[in-house]
PDB file of N, CA and C in Angstrom:
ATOM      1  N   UNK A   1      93.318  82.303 119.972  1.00  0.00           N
ATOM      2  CA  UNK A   1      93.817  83.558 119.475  1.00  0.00           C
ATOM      3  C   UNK A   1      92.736  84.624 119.636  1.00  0.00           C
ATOM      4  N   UNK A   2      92.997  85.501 120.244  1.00  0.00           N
ATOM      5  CA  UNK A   2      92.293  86.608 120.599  1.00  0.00           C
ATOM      6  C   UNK A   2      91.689  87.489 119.124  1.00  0.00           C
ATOM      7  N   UNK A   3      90.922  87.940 118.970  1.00  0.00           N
ATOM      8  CA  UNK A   3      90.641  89.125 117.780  1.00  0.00           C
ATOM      9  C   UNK A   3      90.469  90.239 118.441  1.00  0.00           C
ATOM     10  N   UNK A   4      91.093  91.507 117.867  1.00  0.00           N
ATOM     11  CA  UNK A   4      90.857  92.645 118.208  1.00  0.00           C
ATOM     12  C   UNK A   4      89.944  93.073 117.190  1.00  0.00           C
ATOM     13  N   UNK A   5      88.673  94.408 118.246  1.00  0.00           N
ATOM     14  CA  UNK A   5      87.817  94.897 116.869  1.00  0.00           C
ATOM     15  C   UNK A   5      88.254  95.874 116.630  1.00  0.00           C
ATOM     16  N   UNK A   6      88.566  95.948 115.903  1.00  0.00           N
ATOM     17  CA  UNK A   6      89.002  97.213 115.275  1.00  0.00           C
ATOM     18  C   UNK A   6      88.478  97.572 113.543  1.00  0.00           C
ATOM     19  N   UNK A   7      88.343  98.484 113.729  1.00  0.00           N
ATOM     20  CA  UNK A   7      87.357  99.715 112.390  1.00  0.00           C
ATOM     21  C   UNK A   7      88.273 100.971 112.061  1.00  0.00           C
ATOM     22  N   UNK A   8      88.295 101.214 110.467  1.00  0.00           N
ATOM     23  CA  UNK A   8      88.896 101.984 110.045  1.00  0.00           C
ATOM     24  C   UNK A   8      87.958 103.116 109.942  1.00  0.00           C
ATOM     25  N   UNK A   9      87.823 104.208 110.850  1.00  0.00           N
ATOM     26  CA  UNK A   9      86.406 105.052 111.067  1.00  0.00           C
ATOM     27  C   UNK A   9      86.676 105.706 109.694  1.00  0.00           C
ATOM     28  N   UNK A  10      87.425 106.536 109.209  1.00  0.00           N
ATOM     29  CA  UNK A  10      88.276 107.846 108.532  1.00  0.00           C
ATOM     30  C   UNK A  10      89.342 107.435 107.893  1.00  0.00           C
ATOM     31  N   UNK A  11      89.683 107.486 106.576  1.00  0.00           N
ATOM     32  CA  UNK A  11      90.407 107.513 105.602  1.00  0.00           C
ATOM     33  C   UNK A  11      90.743 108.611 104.513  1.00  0.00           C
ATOM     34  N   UNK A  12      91.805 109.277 104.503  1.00  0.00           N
ATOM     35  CA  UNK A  12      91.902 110.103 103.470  1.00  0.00           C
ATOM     36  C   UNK A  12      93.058 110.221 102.915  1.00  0.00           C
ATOM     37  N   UNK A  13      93.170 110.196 101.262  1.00  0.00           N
ATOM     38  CA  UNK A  13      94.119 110.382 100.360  1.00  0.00           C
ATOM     39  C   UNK A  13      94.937 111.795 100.452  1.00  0.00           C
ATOM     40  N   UNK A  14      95.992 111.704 100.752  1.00  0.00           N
ATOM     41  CA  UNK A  14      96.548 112.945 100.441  1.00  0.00           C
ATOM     42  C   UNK A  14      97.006 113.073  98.967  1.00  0.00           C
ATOM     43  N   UNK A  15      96.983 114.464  98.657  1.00  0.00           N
ATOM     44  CA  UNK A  15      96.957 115.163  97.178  1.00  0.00           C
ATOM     45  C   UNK A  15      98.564 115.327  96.703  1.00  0.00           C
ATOM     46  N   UNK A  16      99.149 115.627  97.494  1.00  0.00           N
ATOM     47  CA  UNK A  16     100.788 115.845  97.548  1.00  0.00           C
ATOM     48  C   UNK A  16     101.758 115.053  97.060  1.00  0.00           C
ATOM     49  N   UNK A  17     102.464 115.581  96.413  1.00  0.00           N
ATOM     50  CA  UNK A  17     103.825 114.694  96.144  1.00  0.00           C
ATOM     51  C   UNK A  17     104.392 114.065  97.066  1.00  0.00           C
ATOM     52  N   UNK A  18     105.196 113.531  97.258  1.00  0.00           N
ATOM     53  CA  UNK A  18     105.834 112.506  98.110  1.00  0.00           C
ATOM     54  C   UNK A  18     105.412 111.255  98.725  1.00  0.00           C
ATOM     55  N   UNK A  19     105.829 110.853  99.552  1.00  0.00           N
ATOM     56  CA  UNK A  19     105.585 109.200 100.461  1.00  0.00           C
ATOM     57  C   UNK A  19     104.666 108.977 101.356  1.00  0.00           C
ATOM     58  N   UNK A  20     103.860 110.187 101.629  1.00  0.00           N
ATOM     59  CA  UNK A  20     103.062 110.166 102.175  1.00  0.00           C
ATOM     60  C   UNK A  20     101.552 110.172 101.575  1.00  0.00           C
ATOM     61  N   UNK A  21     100.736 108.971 101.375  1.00  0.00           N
ATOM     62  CA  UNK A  21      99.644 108.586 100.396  1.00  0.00           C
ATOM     63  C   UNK A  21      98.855 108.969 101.050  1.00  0.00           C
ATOM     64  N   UNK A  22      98.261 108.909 102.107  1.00  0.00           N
ATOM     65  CA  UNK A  22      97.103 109.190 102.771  1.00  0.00           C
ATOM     66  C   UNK A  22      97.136 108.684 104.499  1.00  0.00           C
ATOM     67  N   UNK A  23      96.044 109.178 105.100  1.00  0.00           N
ATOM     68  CA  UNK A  23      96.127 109.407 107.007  1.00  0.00           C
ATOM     69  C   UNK A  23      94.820 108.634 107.127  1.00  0.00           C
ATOM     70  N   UNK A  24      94.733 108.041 108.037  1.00  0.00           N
ATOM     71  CA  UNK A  24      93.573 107.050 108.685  1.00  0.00           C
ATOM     72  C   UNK A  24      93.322 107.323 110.144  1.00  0.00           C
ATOM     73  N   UNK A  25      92.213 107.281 110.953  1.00  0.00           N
ATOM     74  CA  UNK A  25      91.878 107.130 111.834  1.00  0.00           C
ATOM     75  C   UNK A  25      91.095 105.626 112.402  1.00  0.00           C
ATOM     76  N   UNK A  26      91.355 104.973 113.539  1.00  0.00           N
ATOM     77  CA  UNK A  26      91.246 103.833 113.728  1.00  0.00           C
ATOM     78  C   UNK A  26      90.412 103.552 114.702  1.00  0.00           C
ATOM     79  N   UNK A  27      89.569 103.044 115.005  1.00  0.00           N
ATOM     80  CA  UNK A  27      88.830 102.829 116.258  1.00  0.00           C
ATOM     81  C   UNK A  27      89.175 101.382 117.170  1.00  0.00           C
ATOM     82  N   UNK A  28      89.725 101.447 118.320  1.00  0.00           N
ATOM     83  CA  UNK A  28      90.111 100.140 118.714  1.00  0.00           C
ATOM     84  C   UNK A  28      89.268  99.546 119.617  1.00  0.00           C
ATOM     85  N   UNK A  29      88.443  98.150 119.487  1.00  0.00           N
ATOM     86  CA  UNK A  29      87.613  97.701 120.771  1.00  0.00           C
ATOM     87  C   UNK A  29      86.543  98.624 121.238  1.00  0.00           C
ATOM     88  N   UNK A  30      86.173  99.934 120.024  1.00  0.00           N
ATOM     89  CA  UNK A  30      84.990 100.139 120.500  1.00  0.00           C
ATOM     90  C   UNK A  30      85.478 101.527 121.411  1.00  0.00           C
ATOM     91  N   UNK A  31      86.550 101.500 121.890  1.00  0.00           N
ATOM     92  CA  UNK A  31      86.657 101.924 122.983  1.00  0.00           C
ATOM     93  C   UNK A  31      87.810 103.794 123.053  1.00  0.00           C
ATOM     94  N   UNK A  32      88.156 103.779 121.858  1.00  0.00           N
ATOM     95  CA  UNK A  32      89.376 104.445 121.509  1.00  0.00           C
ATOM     96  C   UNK A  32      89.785 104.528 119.846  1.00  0.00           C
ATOM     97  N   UNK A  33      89.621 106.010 120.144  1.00  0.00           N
ATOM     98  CA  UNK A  33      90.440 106.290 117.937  1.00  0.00           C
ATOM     99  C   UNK A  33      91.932 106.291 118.092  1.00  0.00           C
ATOM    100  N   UNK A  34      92.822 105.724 117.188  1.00  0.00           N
ATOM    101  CA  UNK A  34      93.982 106.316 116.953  1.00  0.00           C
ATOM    102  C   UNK A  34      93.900 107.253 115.735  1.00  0.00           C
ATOM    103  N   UNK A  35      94.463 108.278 115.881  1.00  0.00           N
ATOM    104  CA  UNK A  35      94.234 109.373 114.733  1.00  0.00           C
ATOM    105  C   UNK A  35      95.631 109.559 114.370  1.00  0.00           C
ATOM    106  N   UNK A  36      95.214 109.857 112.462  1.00  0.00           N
ATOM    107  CA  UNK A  36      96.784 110.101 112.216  1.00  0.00           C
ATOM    108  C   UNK A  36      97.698 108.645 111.690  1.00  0.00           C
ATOM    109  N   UNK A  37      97.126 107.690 111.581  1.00  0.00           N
ATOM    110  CA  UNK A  37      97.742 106.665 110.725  1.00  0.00           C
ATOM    111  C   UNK A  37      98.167 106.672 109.455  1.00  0.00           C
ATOM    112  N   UNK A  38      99.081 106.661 109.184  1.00  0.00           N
ATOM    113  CA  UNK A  38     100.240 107.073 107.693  1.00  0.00           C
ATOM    114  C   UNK A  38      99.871 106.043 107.294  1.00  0.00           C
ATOM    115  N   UNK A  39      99.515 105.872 105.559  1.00  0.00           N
ATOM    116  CA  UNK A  39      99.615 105.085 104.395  1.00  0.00           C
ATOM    117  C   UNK A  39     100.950 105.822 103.831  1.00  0.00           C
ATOM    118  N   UNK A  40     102.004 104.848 103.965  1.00  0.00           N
ATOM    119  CA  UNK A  40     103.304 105.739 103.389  1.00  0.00           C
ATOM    120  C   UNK A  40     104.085 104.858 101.728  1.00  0.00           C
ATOM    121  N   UNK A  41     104.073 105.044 100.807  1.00  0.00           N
ATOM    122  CA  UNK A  41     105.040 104.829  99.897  1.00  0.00           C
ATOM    123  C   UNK A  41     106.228 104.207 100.461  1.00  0.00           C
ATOM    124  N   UNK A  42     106.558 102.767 100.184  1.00  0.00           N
ATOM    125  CA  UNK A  42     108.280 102.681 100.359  1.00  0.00           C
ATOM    126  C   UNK A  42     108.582 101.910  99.253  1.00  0.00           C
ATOM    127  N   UNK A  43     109.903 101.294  99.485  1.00  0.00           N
ATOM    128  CA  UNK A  43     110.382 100.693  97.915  1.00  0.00           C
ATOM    129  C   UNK A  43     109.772  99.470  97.606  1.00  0.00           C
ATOM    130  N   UNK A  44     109.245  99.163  98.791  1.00  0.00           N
ATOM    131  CA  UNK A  44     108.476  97.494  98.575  1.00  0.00           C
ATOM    132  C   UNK A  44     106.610  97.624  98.524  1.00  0.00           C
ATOM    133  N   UNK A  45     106.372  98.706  98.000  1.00  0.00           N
ATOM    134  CA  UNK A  45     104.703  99.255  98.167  1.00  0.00           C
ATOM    135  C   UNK A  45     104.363  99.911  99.011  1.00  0.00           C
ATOM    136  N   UNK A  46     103.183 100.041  99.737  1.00  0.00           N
ATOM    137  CA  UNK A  46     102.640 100.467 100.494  1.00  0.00           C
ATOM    138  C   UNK A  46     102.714  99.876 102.072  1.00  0.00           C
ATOM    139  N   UNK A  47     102.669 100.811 103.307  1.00  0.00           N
ATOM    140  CA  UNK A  47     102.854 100.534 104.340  1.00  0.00           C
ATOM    141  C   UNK A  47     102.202 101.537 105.087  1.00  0.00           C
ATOM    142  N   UNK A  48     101.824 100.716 106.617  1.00  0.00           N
ATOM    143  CA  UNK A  48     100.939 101.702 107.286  1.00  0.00           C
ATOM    144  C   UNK A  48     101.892 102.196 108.593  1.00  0.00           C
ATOM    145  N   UNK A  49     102.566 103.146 109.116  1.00  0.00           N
ATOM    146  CA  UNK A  49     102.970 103.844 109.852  1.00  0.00           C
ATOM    147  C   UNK A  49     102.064 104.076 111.214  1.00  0.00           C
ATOM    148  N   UNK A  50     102.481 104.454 112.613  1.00  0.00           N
ATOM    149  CA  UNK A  50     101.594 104.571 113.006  1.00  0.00           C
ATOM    150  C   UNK A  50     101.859 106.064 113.217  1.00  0.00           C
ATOM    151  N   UNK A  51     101.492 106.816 114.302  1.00  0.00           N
ATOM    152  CA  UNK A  51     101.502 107.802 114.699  1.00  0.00           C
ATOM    153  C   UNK A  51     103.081 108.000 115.486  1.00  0.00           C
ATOM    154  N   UNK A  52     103.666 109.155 115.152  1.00  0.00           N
ATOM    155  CA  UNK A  52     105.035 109.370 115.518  1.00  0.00           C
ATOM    156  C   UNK A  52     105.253 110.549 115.790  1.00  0.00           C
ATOM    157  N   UNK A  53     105.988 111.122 116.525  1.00  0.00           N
ATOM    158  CA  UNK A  53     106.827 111.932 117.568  1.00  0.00           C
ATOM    159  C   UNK A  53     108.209 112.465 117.418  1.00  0.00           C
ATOM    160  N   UNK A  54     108.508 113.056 117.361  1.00  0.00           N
ATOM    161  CA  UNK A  54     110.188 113.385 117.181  1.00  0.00           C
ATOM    162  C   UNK A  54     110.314 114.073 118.856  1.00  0.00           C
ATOM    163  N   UNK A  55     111.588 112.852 119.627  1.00  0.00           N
ATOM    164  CA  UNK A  55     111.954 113.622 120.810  1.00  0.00           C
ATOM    165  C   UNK A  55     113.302 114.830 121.141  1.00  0.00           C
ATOM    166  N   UNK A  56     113.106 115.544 121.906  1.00  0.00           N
ATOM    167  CA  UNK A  56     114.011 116.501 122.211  1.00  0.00           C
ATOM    168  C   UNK A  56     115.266 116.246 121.223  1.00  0.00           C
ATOM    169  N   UNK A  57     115.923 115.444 120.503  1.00  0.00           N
ATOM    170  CA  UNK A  57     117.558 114.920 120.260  1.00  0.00           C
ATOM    171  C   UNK A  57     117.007 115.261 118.762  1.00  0.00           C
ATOM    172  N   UNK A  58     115.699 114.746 118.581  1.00  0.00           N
ATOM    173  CA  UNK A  58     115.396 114.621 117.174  1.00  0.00           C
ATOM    174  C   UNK A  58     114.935 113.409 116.511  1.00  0.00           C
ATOM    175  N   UNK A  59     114.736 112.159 117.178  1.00  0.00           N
ATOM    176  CA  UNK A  59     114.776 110.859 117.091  1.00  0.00           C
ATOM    177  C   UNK A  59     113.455 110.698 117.351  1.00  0.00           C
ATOM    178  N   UNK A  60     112.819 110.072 116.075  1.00  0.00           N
ATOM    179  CA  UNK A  60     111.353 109.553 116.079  1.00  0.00           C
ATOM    180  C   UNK A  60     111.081 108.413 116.540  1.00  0.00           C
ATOM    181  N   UNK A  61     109.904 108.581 117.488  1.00  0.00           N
ATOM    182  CA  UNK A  61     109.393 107.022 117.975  1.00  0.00           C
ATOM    183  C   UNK A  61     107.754 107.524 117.782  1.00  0.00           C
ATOM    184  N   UNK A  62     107.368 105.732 117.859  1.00  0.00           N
ATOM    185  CA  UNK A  62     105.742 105.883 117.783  1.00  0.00           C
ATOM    186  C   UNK A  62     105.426 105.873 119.050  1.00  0.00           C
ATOM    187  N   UNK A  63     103.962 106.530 118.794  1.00  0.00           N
ATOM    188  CA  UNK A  63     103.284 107.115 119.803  1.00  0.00           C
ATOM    189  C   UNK A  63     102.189 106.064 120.412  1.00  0.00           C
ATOM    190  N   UNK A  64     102.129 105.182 119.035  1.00  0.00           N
ATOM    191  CA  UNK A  64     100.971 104.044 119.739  1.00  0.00           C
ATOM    192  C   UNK A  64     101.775 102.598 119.267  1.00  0.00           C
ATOM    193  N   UNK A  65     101.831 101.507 119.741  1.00  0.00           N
ATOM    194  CA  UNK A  65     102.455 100.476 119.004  1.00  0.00           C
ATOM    195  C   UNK A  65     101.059  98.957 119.192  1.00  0.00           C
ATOM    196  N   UNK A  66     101.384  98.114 117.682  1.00  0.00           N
ATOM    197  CA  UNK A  66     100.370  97.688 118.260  1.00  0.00           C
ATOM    198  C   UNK A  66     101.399  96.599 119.242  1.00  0.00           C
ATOM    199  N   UNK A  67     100.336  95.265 119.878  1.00  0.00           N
ATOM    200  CA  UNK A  67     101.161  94.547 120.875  1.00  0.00           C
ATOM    201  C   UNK A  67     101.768  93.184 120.938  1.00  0.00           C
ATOM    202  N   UNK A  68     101.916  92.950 118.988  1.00  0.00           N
ATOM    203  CA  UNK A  68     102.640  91.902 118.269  1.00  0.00           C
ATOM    204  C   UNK A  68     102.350  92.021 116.452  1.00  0.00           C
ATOM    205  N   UNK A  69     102.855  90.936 116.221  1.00  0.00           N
ATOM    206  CA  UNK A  69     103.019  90.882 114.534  1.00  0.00           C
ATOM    207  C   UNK A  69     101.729  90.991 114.023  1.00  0.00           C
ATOM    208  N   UNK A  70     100.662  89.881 114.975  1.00  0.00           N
ATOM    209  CA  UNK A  70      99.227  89.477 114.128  1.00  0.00           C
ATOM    210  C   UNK A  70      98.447  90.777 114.227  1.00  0.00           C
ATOM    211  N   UNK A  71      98.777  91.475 114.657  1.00  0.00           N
ATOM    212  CA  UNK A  71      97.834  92.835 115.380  1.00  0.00           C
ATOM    213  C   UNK A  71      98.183  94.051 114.048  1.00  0.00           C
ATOM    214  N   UNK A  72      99.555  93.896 114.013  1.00  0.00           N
ATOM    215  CA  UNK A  72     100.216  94.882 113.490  1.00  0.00           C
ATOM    216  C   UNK A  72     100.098  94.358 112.198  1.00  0.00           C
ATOM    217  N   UNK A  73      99.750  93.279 111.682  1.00  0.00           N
ATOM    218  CA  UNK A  73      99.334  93.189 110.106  1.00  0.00           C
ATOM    219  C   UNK A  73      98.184  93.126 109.868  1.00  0.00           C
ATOM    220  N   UNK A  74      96.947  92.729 111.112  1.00  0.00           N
ATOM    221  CA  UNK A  74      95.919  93.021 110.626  1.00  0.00           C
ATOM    222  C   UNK A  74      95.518  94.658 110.638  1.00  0.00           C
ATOM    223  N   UNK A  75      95.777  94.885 111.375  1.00  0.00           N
ATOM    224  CA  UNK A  75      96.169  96.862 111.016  1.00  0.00           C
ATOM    225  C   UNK A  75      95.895  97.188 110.419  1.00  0.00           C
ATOM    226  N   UNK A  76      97.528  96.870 109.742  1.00  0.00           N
ATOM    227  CA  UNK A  76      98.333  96.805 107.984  1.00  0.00           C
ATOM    228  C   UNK A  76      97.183  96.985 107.327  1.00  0.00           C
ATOM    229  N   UNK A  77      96.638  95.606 107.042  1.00  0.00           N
ATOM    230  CA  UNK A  77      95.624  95.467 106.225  1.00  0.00           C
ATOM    231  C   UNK A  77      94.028  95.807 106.146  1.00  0.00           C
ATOM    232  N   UNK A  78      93.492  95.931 107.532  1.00  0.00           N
ATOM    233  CA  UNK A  78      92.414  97.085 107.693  1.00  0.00           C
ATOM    234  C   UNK A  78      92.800  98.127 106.843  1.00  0.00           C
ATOM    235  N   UNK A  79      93.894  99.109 107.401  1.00  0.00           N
ATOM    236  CA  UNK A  79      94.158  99.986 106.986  1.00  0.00           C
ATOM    237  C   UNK A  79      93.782 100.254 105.258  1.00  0.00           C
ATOM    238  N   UNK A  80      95.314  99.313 104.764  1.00  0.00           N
ATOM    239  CA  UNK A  80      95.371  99.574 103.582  1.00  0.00           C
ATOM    240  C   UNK A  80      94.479  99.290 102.558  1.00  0.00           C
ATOM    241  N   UNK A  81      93.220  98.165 103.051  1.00  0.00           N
ATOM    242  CA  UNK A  81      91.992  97.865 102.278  1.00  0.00           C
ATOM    243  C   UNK A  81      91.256  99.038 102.217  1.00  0.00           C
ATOM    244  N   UNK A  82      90.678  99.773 103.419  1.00  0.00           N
ATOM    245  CA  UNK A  82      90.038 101.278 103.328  1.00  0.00           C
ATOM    246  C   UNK A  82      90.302 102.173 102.364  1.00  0.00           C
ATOM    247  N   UNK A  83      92.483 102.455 102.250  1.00  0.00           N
ATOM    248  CA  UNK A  83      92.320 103.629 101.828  1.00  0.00           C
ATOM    249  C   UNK A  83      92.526 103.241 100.044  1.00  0.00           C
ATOM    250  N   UNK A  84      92.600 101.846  99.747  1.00  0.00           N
ATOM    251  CA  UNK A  84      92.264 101.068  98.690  1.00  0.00           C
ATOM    252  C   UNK A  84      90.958 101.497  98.152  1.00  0.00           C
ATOM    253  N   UNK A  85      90.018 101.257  98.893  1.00  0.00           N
ATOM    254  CA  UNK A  85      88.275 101.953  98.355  1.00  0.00           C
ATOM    255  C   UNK A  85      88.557 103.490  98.050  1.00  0.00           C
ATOM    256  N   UNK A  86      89.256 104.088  99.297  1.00  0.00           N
ATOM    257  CA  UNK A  86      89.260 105.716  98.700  1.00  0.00           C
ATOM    258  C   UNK A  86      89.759 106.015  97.773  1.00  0.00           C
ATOM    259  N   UNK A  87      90.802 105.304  97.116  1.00  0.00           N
ATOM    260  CA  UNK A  87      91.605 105.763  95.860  1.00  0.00           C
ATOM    261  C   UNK A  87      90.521 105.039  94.516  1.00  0.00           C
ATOM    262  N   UNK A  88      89.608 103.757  94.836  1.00  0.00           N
ATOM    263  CA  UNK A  88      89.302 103.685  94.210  1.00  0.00           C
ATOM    264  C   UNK A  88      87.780 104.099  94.203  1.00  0.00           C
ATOM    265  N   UNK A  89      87.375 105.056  94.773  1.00  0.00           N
ATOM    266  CA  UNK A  89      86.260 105.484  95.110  1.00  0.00           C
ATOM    267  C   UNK A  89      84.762 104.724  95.194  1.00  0.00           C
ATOM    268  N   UNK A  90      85.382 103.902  95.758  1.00  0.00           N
ATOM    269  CA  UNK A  90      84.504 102.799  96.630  1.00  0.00           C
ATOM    270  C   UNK A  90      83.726 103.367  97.414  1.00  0.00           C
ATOM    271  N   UNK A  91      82.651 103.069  98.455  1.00  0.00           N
ATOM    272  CA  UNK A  91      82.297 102.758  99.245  1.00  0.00           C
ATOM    273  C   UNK A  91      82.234 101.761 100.282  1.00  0.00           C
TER     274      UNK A  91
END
């Protein structure tokens, strides 16, 4: 099983009402940021979104996907451990 490196460079809480908790930036392999990663509110907790698009019709798709489940939950959980320290003002 392969590991991807990946680093949560940037984390920040948003202040605002609604479903949107906070935005992450991601560094993949060293090689590349994804910017703009949603920590979003849903009915089952917290979830990480990636970066999304609305095309010509109106219909949102993502802009980056990762390239299976294990990828896309370790993400998840990069992610949501980071912005975990920021809310709890960790380091």
């Amino acid at each position: 099983m392969t590991t991807v490196d990946m680093e949560v460079v940037d984390v920040r809480k948003m202040t605002m009402d609604g479903n949107l908790k906070g935005r992450a930036d991601v560094k993949i392999g060293g090689s590349f940021i994804v910017k703009g990663v949603s920590v979003v509110q849903g009915k089952n907790g917290l979830f990480v979104s990636m970066p999304r698009r609305a095309n010509k019709d109106g219909n949102w798709f993502d802009i980056v996907e990762p390239v299976n489940d294990r990828i896309k939950r370790e993400l998840q959980d990069r992610v949501l451990e980071a912005y975990d320290r920021e809310v709890d003002g960790v380091e």
